[in-house]
Protein backbone atom coordinates (compact mmCIF):
# COMPACT_ATOMS: atom_id res chain seq x y z
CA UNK A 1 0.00 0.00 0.00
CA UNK A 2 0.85 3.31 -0.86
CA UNK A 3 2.58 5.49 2.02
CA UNK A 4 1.28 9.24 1.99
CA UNK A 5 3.92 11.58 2.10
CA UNK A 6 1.88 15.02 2.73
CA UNK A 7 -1.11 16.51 4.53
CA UNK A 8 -2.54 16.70 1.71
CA UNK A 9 -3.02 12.78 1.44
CA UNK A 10 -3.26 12.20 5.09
CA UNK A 11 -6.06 10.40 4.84
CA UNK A 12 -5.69 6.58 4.14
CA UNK A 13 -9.16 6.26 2.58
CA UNK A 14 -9.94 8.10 -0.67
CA UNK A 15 -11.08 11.81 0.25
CA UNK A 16 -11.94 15.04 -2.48
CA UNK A 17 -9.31 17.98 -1.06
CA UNK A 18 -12.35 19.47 -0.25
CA UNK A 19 -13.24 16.95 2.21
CA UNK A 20 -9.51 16.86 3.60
CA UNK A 21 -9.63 20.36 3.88
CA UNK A 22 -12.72 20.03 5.80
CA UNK A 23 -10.84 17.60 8.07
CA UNK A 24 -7.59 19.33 8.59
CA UNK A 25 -9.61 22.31 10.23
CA UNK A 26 -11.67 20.12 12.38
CA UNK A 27 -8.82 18.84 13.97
CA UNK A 28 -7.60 22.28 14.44
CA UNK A 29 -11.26 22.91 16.26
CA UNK A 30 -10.86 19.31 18.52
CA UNK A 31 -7.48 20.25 19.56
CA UNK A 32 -7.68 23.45 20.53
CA UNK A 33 -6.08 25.54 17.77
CA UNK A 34 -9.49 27.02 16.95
CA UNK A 35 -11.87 27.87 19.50
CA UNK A 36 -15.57 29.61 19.43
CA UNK A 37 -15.88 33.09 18.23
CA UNK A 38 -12.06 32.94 16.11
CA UNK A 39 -11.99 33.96 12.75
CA UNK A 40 -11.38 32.40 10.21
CA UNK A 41 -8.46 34.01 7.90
CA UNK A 42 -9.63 34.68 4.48
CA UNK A 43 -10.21 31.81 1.53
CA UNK A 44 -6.97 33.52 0.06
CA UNK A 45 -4.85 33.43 3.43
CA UNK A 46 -6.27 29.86 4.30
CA UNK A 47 -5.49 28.92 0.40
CA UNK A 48 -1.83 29.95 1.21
CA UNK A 49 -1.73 28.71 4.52
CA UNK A 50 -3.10 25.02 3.58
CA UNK A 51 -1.56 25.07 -0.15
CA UNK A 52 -4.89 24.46 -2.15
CA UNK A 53 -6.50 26.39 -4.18
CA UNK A 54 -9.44 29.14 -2.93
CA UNK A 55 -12.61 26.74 -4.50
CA UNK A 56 -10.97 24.29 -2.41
CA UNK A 57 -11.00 26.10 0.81
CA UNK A 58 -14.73 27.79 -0.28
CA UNK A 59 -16.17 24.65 -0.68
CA UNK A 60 -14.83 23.16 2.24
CA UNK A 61 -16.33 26.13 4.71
CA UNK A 62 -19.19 25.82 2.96
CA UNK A 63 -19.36 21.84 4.21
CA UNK A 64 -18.72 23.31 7.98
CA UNK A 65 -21.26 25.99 7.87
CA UNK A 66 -23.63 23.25 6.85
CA UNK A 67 -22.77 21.63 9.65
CA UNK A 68 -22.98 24.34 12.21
CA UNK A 69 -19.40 24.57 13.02
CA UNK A 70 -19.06 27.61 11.39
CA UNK A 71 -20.84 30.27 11.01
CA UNK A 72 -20.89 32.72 7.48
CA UNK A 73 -22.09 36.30 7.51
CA UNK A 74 -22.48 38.53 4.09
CA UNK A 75 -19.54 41.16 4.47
CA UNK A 76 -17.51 39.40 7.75
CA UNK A 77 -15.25 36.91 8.76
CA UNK A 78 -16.35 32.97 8.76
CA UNK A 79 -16.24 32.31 13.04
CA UNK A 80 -15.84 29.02 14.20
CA UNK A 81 -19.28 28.31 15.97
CA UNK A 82 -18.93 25.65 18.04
CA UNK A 83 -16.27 23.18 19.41
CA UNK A 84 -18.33 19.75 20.27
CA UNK A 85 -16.71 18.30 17.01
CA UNK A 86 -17.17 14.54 15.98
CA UNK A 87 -13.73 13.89 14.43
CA UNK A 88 -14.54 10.86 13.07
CA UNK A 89 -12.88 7.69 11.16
CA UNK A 90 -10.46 10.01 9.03
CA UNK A 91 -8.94 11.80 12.08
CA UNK A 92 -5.33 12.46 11.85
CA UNK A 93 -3.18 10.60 14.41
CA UNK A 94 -3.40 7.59 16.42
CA UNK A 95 -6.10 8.81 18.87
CA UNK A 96 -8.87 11.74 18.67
CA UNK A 97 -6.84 14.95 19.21
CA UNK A 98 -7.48 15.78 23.18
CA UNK A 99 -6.37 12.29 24.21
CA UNK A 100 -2.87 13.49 24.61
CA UNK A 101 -3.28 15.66 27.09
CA UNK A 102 -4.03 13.29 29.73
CA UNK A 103 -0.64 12.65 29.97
CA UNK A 104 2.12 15.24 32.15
CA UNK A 105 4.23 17.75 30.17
CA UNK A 106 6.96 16.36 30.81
CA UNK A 107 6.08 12.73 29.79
CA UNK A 108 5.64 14.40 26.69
CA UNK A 109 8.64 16.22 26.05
CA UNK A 110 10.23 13.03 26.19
CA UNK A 111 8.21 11.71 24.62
CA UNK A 112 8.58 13.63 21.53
CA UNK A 113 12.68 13.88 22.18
CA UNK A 114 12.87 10.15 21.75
CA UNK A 115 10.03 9.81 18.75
CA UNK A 116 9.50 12.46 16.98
CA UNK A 117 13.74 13.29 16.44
CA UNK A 118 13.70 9.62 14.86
CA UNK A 119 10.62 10.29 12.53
CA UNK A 120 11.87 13.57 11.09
CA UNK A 121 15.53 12.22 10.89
CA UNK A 122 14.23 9.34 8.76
CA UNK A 123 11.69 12.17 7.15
CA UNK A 124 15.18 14.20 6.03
CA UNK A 125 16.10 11.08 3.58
CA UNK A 126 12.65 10.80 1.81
CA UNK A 127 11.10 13.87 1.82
CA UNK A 128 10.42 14.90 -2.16
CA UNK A 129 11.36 18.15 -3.57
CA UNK A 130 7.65 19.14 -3.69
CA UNK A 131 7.68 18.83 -0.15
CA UNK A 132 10.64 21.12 0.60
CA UNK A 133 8.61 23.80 -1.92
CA UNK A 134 5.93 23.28 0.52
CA UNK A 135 7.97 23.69 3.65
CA UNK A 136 9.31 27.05 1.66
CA UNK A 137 5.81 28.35 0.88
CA UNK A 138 5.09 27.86 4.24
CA UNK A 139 7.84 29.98 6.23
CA UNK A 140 6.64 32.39 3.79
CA UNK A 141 3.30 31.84 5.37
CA UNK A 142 4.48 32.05 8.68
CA UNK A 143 6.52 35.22 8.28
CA UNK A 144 2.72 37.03 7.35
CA UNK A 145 1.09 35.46 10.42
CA UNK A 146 3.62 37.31 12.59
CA UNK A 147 1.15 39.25 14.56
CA UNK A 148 -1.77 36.43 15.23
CA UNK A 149 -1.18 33.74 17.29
CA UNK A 150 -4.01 31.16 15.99
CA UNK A 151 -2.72 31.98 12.23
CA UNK A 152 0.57 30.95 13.22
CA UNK A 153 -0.34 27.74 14.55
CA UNK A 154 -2.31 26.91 11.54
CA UNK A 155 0.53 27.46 9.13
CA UNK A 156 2.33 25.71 11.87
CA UNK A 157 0.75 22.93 11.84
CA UNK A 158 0.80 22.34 8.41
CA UNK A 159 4.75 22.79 8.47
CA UNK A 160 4.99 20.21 10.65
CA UNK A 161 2.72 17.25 9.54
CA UNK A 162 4.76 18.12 6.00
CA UNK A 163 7.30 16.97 8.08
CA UNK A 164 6.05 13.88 9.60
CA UNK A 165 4.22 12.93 6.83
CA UNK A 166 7.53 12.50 4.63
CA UNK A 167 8.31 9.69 7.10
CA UNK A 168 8.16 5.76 5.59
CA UNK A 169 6.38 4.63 9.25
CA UNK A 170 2.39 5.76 8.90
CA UNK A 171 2.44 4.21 12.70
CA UNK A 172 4.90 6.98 14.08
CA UNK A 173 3.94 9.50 11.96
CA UNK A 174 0.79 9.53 13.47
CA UNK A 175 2.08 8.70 16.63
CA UNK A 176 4.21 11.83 16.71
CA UNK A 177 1.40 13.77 15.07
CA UNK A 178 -0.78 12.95 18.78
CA UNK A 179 2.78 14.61 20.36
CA UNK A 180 2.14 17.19 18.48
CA UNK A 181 -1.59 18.52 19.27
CA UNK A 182 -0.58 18.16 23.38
CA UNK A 183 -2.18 21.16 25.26
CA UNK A 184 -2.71 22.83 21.78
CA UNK A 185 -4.59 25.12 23.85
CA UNK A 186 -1.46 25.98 26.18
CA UNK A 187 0.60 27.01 23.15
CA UNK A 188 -1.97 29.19 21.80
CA UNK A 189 -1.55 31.62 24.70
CA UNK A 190 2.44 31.05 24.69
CA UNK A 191 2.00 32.24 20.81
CA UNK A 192 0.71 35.47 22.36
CA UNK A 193 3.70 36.10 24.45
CA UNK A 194 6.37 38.75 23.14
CA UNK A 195 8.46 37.39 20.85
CA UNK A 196 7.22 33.57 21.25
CA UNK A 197 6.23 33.32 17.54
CA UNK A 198 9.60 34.90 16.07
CA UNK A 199 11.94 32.18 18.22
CA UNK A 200 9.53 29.80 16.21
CA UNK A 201 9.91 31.22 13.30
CA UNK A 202 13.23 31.26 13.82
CA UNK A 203 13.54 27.40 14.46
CA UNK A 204 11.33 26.42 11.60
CA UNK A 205 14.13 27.96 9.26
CA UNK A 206 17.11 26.51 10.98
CA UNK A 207 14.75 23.20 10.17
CA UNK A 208 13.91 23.58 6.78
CA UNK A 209 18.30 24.07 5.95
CA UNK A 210 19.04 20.93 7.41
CA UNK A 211 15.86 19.58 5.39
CA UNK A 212 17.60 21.03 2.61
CA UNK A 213 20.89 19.77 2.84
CA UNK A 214 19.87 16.23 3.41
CA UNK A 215 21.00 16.47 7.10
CA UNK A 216 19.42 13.96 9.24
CA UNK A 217 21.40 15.02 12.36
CA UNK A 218 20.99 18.22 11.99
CA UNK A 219 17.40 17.54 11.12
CA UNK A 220 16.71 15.61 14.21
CA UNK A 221 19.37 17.99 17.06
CA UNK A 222 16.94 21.44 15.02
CA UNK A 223 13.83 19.47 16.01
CA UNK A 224 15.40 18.63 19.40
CA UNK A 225 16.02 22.09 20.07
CA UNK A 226 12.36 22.87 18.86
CA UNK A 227 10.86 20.50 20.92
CA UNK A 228 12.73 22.23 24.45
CA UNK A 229 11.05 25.62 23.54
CA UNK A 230 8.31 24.32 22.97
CA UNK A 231 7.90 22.35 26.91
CA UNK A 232 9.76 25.66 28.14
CA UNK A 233 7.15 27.68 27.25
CA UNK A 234 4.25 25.47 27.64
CA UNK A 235 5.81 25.41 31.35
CA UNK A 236 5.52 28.88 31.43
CA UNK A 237 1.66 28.94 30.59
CA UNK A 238 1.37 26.35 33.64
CA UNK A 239 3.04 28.02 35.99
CA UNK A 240 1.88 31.60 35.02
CA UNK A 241 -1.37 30.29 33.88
CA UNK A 242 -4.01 32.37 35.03
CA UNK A 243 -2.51 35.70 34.18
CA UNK A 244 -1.90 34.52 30.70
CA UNK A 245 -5.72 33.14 30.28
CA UNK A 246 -6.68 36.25 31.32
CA UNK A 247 -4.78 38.32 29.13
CA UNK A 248 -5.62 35.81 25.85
CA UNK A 249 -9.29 36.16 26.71
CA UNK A 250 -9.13 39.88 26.87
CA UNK A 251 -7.01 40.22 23.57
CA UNK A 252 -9.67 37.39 21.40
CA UNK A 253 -12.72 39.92 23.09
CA UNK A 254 -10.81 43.01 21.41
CA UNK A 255 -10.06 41.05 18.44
CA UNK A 256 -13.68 39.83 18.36
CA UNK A 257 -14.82 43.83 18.52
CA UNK A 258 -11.94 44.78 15.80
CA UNK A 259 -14.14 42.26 13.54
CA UNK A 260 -11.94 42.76 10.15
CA UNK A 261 -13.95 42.34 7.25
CA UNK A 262 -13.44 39.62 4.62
CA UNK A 263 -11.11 40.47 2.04
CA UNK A 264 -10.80 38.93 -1.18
């Protein structure tokens, strides 16, 4: 059987890309990434962000609103209505997305140190040259999500599964990919801190070189290093929790009131 090697054929059964599109931001609604009341970025900034084309992404929100997870207004932003998803048979990962996090952070972290540096080592010797584009496009992606946390994430999520993806073992792949969407929640409000998205940013390039040059110890010691700031600052929301809540609920209620209109 055929071994995907992209989120874009992360599903093992046959799906439309309008039906994985509809998936991939599902999961981004069951673990955390989107919550109730977030906008939606534009079909062209999601286009970009999830490297399909805008009918694509259209016809995919259109399948959500239908479905009362979203919720489409004449001149405004698609919102995500509701969170009380049913991912269903073509989740991505091992387990449904909120599993994870009955497990400590620290677990984890190592966790993901011992797994996930294997999967994208071995991801370094088969990813295709169609996936690097993709990891390219998507730093590009990144770099315009600068300023909003839950863009970020999106784009970030998509960088990584890219990543995992390009890895011969479905099993760990999807393995790591249940590493990944841990306390999605928690890094949402670390995304907010000062500075938190650049050092990402940041990482995701110093990945994408050793990517590039074929590296897989550099691939898998640039993950490594990825994966501490990650559990540093995920330790940082738990110990400083409250305050940080706070100040991410008071920041989406502005955000909510700024209500950008949808561009096209």
């Amino acid at each position: 059987m055929a071994i995907p090697l992209s989120p874009l054929h992360e599903a093992i059964h046959k799906q439309t890309t309008k039906e994985m599109i509809r998936d991939k931001i599902v999961s981004m609604i069951a673990s955390g990434i989107l919550q109730v009341g977030d906008e939606l970025p534009s079909e062209r900034e999601l286009a970009a962000m999830l490297m399909v084309s805008r009918e694509t992404v259209r016809g995919a929100v259109q399948r959500l609103a239908g479905e009362g997870l979203v919720q489409v207004s004449q001149g405004a932003r698609t919102r995500i209505a509701k969170v009380n998803v049913e991912v269903g048979a073509q989740r991505i990962g091992v387990t449904n997305p909120t599993s994870i996090n009955g497990y400590s952070l620290d677990q984890v972290h190592a966790a993901r140190l011992l797994v996930e540096t294997s999967v994208v080592a071995e991801a370094a010797r088969n990813l295709s040259a169609e996936d690097i584009r993709r990891l390219e496009d998507s730093i590009l992606a990144q770099q315009a999500a600068c300023n909003d946390p839950v863009r970020f994430l999106i784009c970030d999520r998509e960088f990584h599964l890219t990543i995992y993806y390009a890895c011969p073992n479905r099993l760990l792949a999807d393995f790591v990919v249940d590493l990944y969407t841990y306390m999605l929640d928690h890094r949402r409000i670390a995304m907010g801190q000062p500075g938190a998205i650049e050092k990402s940013l940041e990482d995701h390039r110093f990945i994408v070189n050793a990517l590039k040059m074929r590296n897989p110890d550099a691939v898998s010691a640039a993950f490594a290093n990825h994966i501490l700031r990650i559990h540093d600052t995920s330790r940082a929301v738990d110990t400083g929790g409250n305050e940080m809540i706070k100040a991410a609920a008071r920041s989406a209620r502005l955000g909510t009131a700024g209500g950008e209109k949808e561009t096209a």
